[in-house]
C-alpha atoms as a PDB file:
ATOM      1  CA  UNK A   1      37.281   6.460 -24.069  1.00  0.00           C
ATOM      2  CA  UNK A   2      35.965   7.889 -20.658  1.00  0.00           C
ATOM      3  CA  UNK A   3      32.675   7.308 -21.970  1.00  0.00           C
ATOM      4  CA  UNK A   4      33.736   3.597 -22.748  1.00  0.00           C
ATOM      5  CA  UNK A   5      34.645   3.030 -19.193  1.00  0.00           C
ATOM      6  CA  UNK A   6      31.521   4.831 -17.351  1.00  0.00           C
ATOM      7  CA  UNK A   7      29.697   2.456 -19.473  1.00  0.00           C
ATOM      8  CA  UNK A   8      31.216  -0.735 -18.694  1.00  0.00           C
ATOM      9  CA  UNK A   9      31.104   0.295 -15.008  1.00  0.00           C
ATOM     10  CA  UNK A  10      27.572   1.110 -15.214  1.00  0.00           C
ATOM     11  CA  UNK A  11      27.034  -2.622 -16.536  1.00  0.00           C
ATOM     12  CA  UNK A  12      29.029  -4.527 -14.449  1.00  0.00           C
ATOM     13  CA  UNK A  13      26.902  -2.463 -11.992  1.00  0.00           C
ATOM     14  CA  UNK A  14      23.722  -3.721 -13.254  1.00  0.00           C
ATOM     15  CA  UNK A  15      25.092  -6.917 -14.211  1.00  0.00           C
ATOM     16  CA  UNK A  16      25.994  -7.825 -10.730  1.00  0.00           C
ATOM     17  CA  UNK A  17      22.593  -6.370  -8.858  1.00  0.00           C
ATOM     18  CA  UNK A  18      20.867  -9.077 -11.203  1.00  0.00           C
ATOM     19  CA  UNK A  19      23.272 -11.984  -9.847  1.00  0.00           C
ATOM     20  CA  UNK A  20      23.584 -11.289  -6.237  1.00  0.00           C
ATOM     21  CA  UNK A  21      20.005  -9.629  -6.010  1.00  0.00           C
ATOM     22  CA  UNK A  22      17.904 -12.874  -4.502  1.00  0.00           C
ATOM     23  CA  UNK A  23      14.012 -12.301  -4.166  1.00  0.00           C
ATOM     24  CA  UNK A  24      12.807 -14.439  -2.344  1.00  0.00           C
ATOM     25  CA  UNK A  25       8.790 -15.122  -0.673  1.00  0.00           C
ATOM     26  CA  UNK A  26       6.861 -16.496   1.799  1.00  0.00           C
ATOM     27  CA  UNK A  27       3.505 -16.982   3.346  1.00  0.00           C
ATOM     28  CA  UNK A  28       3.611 -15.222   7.016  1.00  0.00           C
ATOM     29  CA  UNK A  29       0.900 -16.882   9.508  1.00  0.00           C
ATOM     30  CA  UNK A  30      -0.017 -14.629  12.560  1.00  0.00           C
ATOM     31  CA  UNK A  31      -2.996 -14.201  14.771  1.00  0.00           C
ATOM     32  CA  UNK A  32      -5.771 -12.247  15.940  1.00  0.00           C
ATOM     33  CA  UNK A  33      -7.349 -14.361  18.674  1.00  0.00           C
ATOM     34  CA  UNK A  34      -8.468 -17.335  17.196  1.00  0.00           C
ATOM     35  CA  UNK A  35      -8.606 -16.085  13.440  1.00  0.00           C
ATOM     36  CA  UNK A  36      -5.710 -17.063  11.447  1.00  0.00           C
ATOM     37  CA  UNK A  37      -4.297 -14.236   9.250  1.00  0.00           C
ATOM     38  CA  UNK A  38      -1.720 -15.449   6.500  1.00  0.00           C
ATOM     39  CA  UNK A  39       0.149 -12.623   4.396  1.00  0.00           C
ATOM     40  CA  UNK A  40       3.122 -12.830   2.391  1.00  0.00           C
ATOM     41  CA  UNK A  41       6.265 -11.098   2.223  1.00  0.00           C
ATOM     42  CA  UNK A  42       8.863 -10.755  -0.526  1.00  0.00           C
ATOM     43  CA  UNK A  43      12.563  -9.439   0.134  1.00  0.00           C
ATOM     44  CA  UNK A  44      16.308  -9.950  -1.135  1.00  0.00           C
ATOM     45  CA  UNK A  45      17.534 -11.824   0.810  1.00  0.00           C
ATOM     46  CA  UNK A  46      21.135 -10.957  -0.286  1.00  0.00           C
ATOM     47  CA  UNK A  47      21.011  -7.876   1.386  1.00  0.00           C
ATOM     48  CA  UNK A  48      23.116  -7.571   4.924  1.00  0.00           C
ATOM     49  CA  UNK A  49      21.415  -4.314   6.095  1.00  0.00           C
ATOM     50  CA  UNK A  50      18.401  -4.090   7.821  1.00  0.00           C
ATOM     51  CA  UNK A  51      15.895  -2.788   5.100  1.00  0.00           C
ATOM     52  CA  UNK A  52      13.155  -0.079   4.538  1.00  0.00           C
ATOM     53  CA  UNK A  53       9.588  -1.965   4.660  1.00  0.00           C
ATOM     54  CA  UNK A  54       6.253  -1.809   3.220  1.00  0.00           C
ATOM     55  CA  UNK A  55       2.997  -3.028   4.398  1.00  0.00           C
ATOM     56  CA  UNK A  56       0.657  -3.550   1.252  1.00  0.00           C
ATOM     57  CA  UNK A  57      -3.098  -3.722   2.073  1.00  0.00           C
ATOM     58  CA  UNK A  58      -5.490  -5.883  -0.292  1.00  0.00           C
ATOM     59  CA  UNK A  59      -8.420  -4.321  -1.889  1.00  0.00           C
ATOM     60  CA  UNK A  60     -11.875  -5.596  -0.854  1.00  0.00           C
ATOM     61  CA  UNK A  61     -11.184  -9.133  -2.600  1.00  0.00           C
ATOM     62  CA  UNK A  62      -8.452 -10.035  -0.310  1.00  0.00           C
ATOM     63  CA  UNK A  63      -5.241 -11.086  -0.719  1.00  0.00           C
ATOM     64  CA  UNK A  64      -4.345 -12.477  -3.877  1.00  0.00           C
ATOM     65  CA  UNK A  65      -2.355 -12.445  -7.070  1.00  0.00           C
ATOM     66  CA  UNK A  66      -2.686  -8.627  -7.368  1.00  0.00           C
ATOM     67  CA  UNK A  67      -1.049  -7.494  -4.361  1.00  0.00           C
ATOM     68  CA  UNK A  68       1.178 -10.268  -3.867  1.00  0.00           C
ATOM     69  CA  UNK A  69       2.847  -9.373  -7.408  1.00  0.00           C
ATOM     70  CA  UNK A  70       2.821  -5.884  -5.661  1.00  0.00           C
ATOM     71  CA  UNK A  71       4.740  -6.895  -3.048  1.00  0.00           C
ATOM     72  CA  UNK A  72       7.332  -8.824  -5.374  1.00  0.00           C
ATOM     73  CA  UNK A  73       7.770  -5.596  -7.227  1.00  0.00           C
ATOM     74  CA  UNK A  74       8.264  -3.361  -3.710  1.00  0.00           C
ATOM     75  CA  UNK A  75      11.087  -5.775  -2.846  1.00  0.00           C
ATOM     76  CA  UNK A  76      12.502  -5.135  -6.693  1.00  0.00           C
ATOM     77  CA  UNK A  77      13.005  -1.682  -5.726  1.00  0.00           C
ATOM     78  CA  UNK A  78      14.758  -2.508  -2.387  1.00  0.00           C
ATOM     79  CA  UNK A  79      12.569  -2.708   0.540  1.00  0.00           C
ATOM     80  CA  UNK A  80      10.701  -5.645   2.007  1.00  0.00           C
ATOM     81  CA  UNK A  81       7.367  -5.853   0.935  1.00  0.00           C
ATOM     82  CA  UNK A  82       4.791  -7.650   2.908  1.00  0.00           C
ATOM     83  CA  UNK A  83       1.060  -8.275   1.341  1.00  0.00           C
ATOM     84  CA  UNK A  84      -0.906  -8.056   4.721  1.00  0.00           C
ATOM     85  CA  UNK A  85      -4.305 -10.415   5.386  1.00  0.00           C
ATOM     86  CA  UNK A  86      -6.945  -8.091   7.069  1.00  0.00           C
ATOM     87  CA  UNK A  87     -10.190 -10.855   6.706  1.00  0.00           C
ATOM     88  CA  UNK A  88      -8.412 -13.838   7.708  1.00  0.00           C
ATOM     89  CA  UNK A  89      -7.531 -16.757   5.945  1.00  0.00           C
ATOM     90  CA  UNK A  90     -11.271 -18.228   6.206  1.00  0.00           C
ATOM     91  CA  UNK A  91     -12.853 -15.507   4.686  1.00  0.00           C
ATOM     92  CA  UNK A  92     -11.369 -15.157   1.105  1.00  0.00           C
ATOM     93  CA  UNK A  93     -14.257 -13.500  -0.401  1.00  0.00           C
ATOM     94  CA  UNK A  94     -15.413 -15.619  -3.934  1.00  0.00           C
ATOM     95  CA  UNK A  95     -17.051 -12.782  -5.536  1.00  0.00           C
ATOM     96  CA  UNK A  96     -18.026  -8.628  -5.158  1.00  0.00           C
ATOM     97  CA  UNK A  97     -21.349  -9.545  -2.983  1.00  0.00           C
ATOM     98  CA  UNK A  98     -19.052 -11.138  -0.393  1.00  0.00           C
ATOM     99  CA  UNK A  99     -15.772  -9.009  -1.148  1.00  0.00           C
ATOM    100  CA  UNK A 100     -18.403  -5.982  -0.337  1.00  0.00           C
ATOM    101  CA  UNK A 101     -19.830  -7.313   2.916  1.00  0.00           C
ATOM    102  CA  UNK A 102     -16.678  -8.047   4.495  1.00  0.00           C
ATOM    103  CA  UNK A 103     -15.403  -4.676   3.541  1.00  0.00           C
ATOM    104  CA  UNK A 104     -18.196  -3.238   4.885  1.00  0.00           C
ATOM    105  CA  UNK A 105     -17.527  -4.922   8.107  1.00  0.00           C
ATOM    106  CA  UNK A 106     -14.155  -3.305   8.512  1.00  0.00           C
ATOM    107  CA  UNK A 107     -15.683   0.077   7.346  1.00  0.00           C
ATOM    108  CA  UNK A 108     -18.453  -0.067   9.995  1.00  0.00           C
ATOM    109  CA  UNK A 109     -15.612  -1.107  12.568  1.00  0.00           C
ATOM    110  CA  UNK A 110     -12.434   0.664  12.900  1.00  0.00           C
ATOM    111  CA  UNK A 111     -11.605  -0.444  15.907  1.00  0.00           C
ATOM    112  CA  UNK A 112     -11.856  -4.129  14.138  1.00  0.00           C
ATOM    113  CA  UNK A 113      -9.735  -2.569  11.562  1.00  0.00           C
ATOM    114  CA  UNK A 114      -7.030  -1.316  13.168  1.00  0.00           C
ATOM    115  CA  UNK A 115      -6.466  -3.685  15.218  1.00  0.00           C
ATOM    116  CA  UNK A 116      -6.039  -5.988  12.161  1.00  0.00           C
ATOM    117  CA  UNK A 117      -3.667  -3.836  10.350  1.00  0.00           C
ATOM    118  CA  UNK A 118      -1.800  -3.151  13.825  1.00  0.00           C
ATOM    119  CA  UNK A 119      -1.351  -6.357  14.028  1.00  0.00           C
ATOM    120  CA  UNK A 120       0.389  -6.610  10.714  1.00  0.00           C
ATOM    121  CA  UNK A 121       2.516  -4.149  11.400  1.00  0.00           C
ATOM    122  CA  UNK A 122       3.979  -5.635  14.599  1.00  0.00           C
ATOM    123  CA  UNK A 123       4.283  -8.738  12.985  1.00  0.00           C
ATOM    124  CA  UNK A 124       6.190  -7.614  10.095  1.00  0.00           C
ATOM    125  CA  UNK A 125       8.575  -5.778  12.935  1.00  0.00           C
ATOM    126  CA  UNK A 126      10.011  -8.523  13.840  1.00  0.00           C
ATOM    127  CA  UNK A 127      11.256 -10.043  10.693  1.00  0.00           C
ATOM    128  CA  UNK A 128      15.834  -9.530  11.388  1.00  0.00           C
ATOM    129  CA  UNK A 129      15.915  -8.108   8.515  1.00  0.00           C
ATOM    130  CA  UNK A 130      13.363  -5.061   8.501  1.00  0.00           C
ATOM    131  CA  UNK A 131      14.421  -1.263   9.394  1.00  0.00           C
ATOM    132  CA  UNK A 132      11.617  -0.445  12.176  1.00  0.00           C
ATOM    133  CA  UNK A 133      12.308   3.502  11.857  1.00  0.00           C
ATOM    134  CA  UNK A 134      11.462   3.043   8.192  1.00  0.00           C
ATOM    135  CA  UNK A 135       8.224   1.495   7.264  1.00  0.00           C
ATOM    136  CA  UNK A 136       5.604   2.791   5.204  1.00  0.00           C
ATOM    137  CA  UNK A 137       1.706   1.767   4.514  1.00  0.00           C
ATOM    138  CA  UNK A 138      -0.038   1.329   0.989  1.00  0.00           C
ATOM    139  CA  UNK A 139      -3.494   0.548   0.197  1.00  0.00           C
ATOM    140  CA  UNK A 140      -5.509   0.070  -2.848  1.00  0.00           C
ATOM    141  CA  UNK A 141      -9.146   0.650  -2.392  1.00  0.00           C
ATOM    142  CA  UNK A 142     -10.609  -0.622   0.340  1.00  0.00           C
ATOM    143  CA  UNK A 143      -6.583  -1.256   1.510  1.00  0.00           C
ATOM    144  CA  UNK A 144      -5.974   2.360   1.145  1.00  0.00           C
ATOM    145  CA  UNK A 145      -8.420   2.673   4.098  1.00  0.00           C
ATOM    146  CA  UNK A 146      -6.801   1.014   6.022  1.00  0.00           C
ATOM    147  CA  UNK A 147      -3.585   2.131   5.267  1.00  0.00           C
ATOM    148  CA  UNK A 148      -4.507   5.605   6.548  1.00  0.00           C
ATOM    149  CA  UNK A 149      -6.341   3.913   9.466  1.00  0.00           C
ATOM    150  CA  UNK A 150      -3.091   2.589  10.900  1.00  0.00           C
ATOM    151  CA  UNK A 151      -1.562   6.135  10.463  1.00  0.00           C
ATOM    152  CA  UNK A 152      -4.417   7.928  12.014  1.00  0.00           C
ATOM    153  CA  UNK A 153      -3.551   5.022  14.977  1.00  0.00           C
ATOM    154  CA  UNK A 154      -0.800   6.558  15.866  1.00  0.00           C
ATOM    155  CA  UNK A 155       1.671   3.772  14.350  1.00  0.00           C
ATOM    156  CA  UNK A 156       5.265   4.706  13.865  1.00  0.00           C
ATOM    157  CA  UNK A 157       4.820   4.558  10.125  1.00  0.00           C
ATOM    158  CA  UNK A 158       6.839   6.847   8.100  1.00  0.00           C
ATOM    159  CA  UNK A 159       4.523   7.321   5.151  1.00  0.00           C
ATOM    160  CA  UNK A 160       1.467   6.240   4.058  1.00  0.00           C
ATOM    161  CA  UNK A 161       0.206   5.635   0.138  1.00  0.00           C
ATOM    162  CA  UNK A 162      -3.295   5.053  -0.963  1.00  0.00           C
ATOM    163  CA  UNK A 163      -4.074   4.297  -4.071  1.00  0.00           C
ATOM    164  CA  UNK A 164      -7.878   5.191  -4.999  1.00  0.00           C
ATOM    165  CA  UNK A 165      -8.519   4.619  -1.473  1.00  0.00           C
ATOM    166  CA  UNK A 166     -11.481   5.216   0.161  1.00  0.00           C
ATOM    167  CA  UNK A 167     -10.268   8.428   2.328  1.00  0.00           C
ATOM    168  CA  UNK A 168     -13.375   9.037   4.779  1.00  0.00           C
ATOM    169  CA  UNK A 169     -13.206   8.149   8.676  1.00  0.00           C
ATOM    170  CA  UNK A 170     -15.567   9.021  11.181  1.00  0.00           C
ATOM    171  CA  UNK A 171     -12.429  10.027  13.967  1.00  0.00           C
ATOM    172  CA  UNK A 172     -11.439  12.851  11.926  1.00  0.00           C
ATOM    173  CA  UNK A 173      -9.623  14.303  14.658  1.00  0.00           C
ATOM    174  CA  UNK A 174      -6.914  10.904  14.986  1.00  0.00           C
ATOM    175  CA  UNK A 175      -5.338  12.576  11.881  1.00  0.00           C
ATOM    176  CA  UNK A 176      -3.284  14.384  14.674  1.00  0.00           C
ATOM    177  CA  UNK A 177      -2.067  10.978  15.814  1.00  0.00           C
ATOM    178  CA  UNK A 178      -0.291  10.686  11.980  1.00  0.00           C
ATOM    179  CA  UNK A 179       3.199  10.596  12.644  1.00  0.00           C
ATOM    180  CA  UNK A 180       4.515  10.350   8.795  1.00  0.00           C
ATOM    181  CA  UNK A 181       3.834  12.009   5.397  1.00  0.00           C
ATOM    182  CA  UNK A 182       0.920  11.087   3.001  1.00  0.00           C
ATOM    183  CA  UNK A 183       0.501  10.685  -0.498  1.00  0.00           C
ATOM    184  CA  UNK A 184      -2.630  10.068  -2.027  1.00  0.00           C
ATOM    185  CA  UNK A 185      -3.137   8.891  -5.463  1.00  0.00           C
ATOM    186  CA  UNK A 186      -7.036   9.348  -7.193  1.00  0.00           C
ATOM    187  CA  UNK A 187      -9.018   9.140  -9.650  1.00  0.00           C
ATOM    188  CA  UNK A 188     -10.485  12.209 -10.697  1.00  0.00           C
ATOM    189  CA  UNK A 189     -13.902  10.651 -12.038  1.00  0.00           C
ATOM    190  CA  UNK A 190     -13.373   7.886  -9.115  1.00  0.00           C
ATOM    191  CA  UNK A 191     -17.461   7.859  -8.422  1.00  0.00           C
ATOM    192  CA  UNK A 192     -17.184   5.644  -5.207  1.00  0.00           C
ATOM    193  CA  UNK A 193     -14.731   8.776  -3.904  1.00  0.00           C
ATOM    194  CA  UNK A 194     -16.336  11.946  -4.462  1.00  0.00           C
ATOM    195  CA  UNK A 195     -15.080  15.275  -4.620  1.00  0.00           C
ATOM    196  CA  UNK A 196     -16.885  16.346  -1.094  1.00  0.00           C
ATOM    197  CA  UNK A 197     -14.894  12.805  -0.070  1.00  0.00           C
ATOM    198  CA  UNK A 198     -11.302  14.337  -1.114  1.00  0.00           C
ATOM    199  CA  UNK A 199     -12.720  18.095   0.108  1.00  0.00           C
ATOM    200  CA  UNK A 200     -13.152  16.421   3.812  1.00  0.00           C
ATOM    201  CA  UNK A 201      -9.916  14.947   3.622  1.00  0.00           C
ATOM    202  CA  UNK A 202      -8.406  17.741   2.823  1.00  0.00           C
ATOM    203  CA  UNK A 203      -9.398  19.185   5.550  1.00  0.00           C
ATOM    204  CA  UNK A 204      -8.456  16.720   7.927  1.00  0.00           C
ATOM    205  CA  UNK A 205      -4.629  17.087   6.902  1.00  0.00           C
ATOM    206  CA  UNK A 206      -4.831  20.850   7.079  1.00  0.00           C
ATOM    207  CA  UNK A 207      -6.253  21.110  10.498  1.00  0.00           C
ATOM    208  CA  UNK A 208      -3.922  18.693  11.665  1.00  0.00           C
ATOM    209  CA  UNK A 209      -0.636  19.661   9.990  1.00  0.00           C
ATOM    210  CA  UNK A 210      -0.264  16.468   8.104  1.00  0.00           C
ATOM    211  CA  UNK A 211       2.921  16.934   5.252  1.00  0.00           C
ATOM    212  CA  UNK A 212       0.449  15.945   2.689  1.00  0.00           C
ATOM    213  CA  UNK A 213       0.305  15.893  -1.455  1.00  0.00           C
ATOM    214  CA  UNK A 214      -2.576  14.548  -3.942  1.00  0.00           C
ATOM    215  CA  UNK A 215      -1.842  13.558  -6.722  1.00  0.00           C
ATOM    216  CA  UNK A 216      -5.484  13.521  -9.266  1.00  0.00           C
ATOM    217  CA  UNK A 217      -5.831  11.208 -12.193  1.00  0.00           C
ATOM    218  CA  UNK A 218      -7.840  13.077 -14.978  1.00  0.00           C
ATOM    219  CA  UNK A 219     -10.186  10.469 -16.544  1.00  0.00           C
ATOM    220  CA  UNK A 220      -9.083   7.785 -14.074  1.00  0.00           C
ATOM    221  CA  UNK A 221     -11.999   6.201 -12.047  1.00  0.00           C
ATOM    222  CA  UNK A 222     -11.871   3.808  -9.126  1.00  0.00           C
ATOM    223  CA  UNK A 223      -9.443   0.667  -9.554  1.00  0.00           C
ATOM    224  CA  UNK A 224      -7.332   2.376 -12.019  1.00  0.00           C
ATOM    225  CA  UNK A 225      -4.327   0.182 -10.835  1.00  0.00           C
ATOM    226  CA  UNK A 226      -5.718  -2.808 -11.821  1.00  0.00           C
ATOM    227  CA  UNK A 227      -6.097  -4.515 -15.648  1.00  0.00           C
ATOM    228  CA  UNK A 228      -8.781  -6.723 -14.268  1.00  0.00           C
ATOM    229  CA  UNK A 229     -11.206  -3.817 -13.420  1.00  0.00           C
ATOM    230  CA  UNK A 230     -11.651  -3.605 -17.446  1.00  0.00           C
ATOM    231  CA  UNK A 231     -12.180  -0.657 -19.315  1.00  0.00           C
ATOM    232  CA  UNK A 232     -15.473   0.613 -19.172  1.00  0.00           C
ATOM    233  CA  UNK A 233     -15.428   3.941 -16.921  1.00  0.00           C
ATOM    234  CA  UNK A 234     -18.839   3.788 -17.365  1.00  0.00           C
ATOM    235  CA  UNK A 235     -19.092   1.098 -14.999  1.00  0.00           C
ATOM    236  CA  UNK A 236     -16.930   3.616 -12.268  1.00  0.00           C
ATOM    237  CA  UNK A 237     -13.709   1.152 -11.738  1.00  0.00           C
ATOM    238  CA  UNK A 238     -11.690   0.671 -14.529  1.00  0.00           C
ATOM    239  CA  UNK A 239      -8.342  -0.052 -15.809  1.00  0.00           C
ATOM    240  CA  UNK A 240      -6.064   3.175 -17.168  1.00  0.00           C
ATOM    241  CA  UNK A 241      -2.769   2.363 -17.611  1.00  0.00           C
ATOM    242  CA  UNK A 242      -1.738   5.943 -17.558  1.00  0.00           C
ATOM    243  CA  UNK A 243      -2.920   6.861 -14.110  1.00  0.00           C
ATOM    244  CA  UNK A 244      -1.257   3.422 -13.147  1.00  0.00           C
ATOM    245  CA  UNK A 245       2.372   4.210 -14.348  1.00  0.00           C
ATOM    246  CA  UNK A 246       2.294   7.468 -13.140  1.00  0.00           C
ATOM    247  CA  UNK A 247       0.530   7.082  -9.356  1.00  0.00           C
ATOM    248  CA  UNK A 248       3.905   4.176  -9.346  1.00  0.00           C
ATOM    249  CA  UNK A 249       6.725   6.410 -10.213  1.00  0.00           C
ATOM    250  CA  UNK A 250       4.972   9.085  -7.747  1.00  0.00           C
ATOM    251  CA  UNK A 251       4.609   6.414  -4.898  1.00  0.00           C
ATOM    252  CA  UNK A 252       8.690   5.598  -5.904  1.00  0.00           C
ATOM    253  CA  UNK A 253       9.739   9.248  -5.342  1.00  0.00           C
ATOM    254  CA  UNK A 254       7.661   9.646  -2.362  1.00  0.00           C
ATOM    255  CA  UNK A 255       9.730   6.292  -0.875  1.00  0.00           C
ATOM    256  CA  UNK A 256      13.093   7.140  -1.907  1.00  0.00           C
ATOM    257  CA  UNK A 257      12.006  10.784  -0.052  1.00  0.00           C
ATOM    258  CA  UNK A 258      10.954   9.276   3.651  1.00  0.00           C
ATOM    259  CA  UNK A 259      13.484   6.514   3.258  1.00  0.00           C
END
């Protein structure tokens, strides 16, 4: 009978979350000068409390179905997710060739960079409902770049998550600005981020007493988050729906940790 009644309550427990849990999203305009950035944010809006937040970086195509459905599912899980726009909303890159120059402008600029992602993160701090001792930074790809670039600013972020993120910077020595934990989350045939890459990085967390873990992929390469890489490795970005589930339920426990 007691196992009757813990299941009922367990239910009307889920039952309930499913009624009065409300996602709802938006496109977010904010600016960088004269360039126009426009993210989007997804939250449940049923919730009273201020929440925990993530920032969700695009990879080098921009924003776009991918990481907006990423930030749906961060707000499933109970924090505000907000898909951040570091090109601007007139330069949505139409295919790689583009997608890899305006990477590659970023790259070649951090300053550029972080001031983009900076910005994002002082825009999403003043949304009412957003916790601003509790938000955290993912990236995938050229986003996870970034991500750690707004750490290595010195932003009050409390964790940062890149997945197969480029991982290379030529300040090294900001890592000591990194005020949160880090989690990265590879591909261990990623060829676009080699082993010396992850070695360097490695390095720059240990010298500067970063709380740090790395998680490695076997037979994962670059892009392994996403079904429209494909699924030749052979190509180095791919699809691997292993490495994807399991980088997710590590980026959940590494959340429900610094939250």
């Amino acid at each position: 009978m007691k196992y009757f009644k813990t299941l009922i309550i367990v239910l009307l427990t889920v039952l309930s979350h499913q009624v009065f849990s409300q996602i709802k999203t938006e496109t977010v305009t904010y600016k960088d000068g004269d360039i126009t950035l426009e993210g989007y944010i997804a939250y449940d809006e049923s919730v009273k409390d201020r929440m925990p937040a993530v920032i969700i970086v695009h990879d080098w195509m921009g924003v776009g179905p991918f990481v907006k459905e990423k930030a749906e599912s961060i707000a499933k899980l109970g924090y505000v997710g907000f898909a951040v726009d570091i090109y601007g909303i007139d330069s949505r890159p139409k295919d790689t060739q583009e997608a890899g120059k305006l990477a590659g402008t970023f790259k070649n600029d951090r300053t550029l960079m972080r001031r983009r992602i900076n910005l994002a993160f002082d825009e999403l701090s003043k949304k009412s409902f957003v916790n601003t001792d509790k938000i955290a930074v993912m990236g995938y790809c050229f986003g996870g770049t970034v991500a750690l670039e707004l750490s290595r600013s010195g932003a009050n972020v409390k964790g940062t998550v890149t997945f197969h993120g480029g991982l290379d910077t030529p300040t090294p020595q900001d890592a000591k600005n990194i005020k949160g934990k880090v989690l990265v989350l590879h591909g261990g045939d990623d060829p676009f981020v080699p082993r010396e890459q992850v070695a360097a990085f490695e390095k720059e967390m240990k010298d500067a007493g970063v709380d740090y873990q790395l998680f490695i992929y076997s037979g994962a390469v670059h892009s392994f988050t996403n079904p429209a890489a494909g699924n030749d490795n052979s190509k180095g970005a791919a699809y691997n729906e292993k490495a994807d589930k399991r980088s997710w339920e590590a980026m959940k426990t590494f959340f429900k940790e610094i939250f």
